[in-house]
PDB file of N, CA and C in Angstrom:
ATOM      1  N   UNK A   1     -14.070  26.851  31.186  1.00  0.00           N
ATOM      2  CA  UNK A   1     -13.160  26.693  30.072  1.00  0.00           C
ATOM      3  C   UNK A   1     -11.909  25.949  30.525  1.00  0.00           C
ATOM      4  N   UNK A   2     -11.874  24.992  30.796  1.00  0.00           N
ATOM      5  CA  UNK A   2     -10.759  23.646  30.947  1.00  0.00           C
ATOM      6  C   UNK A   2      -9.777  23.637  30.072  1.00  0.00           C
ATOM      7  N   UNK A   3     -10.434  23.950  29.140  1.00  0.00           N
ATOM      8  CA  UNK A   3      -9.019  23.975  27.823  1.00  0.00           C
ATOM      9  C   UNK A   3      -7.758  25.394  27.967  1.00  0.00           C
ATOM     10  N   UNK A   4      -8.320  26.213  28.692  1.00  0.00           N
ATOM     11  CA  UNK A   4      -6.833  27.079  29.040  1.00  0.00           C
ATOM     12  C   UNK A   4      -6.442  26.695  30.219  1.00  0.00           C
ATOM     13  N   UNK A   5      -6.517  25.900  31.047  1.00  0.00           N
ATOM     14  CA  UNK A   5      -5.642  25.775  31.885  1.00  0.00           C
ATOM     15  C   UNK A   5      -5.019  24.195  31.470  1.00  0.00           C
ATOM     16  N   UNK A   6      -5.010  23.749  30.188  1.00  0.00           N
ATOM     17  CA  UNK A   6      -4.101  22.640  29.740  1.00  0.00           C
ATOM     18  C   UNK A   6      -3.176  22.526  29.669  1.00  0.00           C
ATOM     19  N   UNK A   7      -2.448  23.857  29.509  1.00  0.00           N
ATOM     20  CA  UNK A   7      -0.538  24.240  29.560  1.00  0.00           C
ATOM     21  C   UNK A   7       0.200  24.178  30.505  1.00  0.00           C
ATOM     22  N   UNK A   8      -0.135  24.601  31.793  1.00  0.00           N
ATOM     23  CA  UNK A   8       0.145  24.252  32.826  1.00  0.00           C
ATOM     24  C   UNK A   8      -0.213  23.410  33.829  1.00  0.00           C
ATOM     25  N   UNK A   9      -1.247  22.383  33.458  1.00  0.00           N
ATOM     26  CA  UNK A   9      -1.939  21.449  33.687  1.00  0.00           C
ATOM     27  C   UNK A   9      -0.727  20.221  34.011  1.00  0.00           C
ATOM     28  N   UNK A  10      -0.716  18.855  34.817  1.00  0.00           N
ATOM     29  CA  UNK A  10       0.023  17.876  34.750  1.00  0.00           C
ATOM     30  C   UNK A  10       0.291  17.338  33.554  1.00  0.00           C
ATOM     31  N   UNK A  11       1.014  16.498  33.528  1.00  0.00           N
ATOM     32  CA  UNK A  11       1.541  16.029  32.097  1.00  0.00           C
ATOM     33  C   UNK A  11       0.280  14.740  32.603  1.00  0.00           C
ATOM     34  N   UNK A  12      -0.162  14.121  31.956  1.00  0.00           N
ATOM     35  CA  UNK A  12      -1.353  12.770  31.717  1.00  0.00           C
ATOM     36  C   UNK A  12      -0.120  11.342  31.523  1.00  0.00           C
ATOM     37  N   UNK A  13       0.269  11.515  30.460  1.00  0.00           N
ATOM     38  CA  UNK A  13       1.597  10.373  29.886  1.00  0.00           C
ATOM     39  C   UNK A  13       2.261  11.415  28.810  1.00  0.00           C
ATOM     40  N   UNK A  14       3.552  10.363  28.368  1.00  0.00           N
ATOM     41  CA  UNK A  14       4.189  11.058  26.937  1.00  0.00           C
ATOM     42  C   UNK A  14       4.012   9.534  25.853  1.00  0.00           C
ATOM     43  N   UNK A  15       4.091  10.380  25.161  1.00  0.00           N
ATOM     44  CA  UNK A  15       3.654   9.972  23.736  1.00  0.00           C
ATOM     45  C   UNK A  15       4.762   9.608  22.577  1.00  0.00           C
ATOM     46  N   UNK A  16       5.029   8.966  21.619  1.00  0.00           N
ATOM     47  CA  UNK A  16       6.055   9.210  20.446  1.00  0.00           C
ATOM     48  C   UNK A  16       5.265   9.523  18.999  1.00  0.00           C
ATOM     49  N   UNK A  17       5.682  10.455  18.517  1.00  0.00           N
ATOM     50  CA  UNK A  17       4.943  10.326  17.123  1.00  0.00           C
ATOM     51  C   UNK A  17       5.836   9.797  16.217  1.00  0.00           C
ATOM     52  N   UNK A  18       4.500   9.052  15.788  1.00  0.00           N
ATOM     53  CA  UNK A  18       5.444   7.878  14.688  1.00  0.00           C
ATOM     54  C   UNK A  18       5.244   8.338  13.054  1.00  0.00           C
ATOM     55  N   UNK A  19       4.269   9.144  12.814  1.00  0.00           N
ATOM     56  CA  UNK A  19       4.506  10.138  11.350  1.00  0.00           C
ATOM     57  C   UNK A  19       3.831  11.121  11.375  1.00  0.00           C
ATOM     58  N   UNK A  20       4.422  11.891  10.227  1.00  0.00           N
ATOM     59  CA  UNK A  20       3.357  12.656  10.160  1.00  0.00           C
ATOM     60  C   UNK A  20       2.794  13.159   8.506  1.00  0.00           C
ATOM     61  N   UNK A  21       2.382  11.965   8.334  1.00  0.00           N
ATOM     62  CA  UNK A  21       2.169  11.985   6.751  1.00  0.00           C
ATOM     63  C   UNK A  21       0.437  12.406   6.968  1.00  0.00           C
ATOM     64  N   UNK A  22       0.098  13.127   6.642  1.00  0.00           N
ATOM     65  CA  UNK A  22      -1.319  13.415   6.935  1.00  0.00           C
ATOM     66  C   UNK A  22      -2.022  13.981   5.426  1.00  0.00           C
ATOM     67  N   UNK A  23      -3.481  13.152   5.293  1.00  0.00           N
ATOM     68  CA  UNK A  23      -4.188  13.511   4.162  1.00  0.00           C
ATOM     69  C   UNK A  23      -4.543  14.995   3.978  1.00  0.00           C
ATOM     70  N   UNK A  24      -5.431  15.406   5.341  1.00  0.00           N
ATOM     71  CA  UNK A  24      -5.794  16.436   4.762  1.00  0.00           C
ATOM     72  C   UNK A  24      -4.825  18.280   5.445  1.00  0.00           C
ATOM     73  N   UNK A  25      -4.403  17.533   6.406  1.00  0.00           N
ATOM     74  CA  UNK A  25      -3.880  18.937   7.165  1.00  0.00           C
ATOM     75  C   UNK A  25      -2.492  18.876   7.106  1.00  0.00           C
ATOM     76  N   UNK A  26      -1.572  19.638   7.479  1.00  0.00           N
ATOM     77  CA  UNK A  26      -0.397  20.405   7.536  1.00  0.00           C
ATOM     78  C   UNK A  26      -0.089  19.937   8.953  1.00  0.00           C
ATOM     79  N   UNK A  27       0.513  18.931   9.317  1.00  0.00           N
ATOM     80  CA  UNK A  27       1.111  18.229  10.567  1.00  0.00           C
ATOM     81  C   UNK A  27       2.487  18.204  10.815  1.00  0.00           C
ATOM     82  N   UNK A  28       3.304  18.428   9.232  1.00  0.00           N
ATOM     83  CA  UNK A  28       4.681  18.513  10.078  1.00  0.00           C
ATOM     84  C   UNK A  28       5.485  19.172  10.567  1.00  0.00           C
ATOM     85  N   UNK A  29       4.893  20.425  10.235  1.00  0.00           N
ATOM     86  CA  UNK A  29       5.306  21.495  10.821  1.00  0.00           C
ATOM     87  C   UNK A  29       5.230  22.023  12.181  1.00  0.00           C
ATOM     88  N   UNK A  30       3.869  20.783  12.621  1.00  0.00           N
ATOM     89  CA  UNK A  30       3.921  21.139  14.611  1.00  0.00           C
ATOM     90  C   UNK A  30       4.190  20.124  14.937  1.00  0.00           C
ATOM     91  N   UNK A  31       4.392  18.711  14.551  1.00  0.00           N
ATOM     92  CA  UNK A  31       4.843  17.017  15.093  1.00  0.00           C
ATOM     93  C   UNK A  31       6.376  16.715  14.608  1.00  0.00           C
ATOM     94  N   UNK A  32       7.180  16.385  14.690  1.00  0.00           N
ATOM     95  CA  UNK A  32       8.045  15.778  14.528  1.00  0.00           C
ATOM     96  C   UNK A  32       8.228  14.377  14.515  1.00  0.00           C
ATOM     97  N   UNK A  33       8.514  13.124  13.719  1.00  0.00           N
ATOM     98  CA  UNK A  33       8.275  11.920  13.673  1.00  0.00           C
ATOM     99  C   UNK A  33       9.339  11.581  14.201  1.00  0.00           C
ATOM    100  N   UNK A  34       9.082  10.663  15.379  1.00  0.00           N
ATOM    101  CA  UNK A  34      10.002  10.042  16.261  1.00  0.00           C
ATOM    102  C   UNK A  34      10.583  10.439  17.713  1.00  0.00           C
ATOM    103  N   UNK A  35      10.043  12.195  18.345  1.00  0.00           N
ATOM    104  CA  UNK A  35      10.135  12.969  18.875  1.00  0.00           C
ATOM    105  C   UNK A  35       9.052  12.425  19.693  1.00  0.00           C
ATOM    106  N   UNK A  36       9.085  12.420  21.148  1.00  0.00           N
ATOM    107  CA  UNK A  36       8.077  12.372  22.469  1.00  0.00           C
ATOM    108  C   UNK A  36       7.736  13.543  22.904  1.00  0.00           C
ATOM    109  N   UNK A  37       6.267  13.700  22.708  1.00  0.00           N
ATOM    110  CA  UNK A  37       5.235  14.825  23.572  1.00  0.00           C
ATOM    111  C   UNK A  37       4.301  14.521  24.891  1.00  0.00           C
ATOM    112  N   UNK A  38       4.264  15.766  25.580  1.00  0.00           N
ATOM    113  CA  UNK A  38       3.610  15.336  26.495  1.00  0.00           C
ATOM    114  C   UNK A  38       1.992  15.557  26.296  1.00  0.00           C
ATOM    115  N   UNK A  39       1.573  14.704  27.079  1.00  0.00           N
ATOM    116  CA  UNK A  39       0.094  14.490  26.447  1.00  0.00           C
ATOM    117  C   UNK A  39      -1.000  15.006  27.772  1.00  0.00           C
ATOM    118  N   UNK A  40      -1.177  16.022  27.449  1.00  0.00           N
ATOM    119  CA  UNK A  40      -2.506  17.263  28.207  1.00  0.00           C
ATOM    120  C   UNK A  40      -3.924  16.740  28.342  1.00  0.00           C
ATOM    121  N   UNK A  41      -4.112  16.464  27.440  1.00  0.00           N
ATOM    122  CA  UNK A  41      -6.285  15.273  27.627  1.00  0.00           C
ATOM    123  C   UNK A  41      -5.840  14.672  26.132  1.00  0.00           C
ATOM    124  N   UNK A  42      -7.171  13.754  26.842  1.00  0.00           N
ATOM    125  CA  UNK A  42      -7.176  12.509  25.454  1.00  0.00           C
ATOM    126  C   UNK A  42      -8.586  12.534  25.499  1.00  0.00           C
ATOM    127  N   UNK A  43      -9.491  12.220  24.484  1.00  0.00           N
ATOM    128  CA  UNK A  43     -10.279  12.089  23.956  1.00  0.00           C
ATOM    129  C   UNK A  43     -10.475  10.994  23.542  1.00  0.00           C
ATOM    130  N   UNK A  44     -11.656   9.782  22.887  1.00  0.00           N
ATOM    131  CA  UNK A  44     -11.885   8.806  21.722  1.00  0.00           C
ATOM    132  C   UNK A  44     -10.840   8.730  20.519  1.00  0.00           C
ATOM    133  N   UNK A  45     -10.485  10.334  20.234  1.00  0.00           N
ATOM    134  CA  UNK A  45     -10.828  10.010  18.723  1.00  0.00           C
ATOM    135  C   UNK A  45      -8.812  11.132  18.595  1.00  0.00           C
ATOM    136  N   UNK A  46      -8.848  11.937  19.755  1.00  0.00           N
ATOM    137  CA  UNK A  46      -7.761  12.704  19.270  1.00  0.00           C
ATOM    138  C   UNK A  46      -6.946  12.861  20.606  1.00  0.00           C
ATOM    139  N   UNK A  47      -5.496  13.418  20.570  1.00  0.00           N
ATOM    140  CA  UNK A  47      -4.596  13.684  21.672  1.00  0.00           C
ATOM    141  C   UNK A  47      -4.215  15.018  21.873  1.00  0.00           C
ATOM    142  N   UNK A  48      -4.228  15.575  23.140  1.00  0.00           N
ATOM    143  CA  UNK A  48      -4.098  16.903  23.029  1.00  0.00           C
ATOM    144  C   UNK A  48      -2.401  17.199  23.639  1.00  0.00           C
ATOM    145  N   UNK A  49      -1.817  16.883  23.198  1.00  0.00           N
ATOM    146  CA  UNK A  49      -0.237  17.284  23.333  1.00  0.00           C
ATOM    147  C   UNK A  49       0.362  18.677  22.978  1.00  0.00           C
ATOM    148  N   UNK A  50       1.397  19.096  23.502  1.00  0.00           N
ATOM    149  CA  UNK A  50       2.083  20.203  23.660  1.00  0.00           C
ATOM    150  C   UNK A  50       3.127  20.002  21.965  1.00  0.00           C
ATOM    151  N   UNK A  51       2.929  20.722  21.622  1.00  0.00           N
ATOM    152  CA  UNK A  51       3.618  20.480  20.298  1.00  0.00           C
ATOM    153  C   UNK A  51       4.697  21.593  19.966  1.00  0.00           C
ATOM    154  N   UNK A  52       5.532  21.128  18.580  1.00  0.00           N
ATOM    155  CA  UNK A  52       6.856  22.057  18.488  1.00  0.00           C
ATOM    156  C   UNK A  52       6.393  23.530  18.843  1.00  0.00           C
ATOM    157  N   UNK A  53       5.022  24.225  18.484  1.00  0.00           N
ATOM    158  CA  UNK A  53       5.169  25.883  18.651  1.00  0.00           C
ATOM    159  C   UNK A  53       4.952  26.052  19.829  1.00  0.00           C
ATOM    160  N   UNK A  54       5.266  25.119  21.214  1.00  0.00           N
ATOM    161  CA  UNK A  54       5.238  25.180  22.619  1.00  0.00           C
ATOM    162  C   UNK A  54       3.728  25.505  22.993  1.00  0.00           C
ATOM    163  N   UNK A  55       2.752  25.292  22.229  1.00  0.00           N
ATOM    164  CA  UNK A  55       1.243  25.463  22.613  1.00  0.00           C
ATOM    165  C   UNK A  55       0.724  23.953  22.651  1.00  0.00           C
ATOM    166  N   UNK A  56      -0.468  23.691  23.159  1.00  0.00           N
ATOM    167  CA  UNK A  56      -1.266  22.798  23.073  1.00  0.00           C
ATOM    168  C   UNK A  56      -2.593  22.644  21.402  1.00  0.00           C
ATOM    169  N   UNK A  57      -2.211  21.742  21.405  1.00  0.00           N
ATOM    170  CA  UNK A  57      -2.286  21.486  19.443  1.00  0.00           C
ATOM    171  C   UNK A  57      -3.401  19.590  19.948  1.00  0.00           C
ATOM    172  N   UNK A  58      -4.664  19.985  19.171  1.00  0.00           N
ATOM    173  CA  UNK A  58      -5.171  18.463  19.303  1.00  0.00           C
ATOM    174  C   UNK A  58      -4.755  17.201  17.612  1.00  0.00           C
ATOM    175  N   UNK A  59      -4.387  16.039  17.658  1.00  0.00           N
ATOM    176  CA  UNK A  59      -4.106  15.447  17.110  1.00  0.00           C
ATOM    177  C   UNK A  59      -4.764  14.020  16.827  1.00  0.00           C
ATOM    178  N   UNK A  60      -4.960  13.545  15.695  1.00  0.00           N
ATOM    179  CA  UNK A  60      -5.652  12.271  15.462  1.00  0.00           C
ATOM    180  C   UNK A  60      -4.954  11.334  16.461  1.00  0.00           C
ATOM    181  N   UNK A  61      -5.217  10.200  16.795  1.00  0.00           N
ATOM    182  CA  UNK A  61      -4.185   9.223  18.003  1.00  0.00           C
ATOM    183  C   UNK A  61      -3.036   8.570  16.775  1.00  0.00           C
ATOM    184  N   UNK A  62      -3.835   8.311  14.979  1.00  0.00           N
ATOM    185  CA  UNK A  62      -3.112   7.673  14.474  1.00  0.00           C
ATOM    186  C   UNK A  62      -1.624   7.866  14.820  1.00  0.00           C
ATOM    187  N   UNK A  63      -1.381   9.111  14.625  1.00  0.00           N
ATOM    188  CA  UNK A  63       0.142  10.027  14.399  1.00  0.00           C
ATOM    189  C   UNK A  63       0.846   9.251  15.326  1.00  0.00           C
ATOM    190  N   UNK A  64       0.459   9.022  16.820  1.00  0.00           N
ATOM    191  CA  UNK A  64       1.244   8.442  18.152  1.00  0.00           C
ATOM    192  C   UNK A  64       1.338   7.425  18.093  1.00  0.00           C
ATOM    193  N   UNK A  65       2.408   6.583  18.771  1.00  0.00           N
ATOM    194  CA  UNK A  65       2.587   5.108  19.209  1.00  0.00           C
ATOM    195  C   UNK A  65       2.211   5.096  20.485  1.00  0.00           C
ATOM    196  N   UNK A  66       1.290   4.466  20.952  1.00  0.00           N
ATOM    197  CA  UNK A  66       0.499   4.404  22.504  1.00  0.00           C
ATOM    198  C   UNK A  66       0.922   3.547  23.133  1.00  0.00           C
TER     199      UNK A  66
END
């Protein structure tokens, strides 16, 4: 299980999120637009960053400026 030791894991890079206007989910309440996260694993398709409730939260890449 790799995914609990992601919190204390190295930081990978940091990130900026550039919105968080999202269709179907509730994003602004853990992203902040314009705010830099640090980024835990990346995937194809999503980013696994440390987000406002100080946990690790996975995210579409749209949200970030890379």
């Amino acid at each position: 299980m790799l995914h609990n030791k992601w919190q204390t894991s190295p930081t990978v890079k940091t990130v900026k999120c550039v919105h968080t206007n999202a269709e179907k989910y509730k994003v602004n309440t853990a992203l902040t637009a314009g705010k830099m996260y640090e980024v835990k694993n990346e995937t194809e398709e999503f980013i696994f960053v440390i987000d406002n409730t100080g946990k690790v939260g996975g995210y579409y890449k749209d949200y970030f400026e890379l």
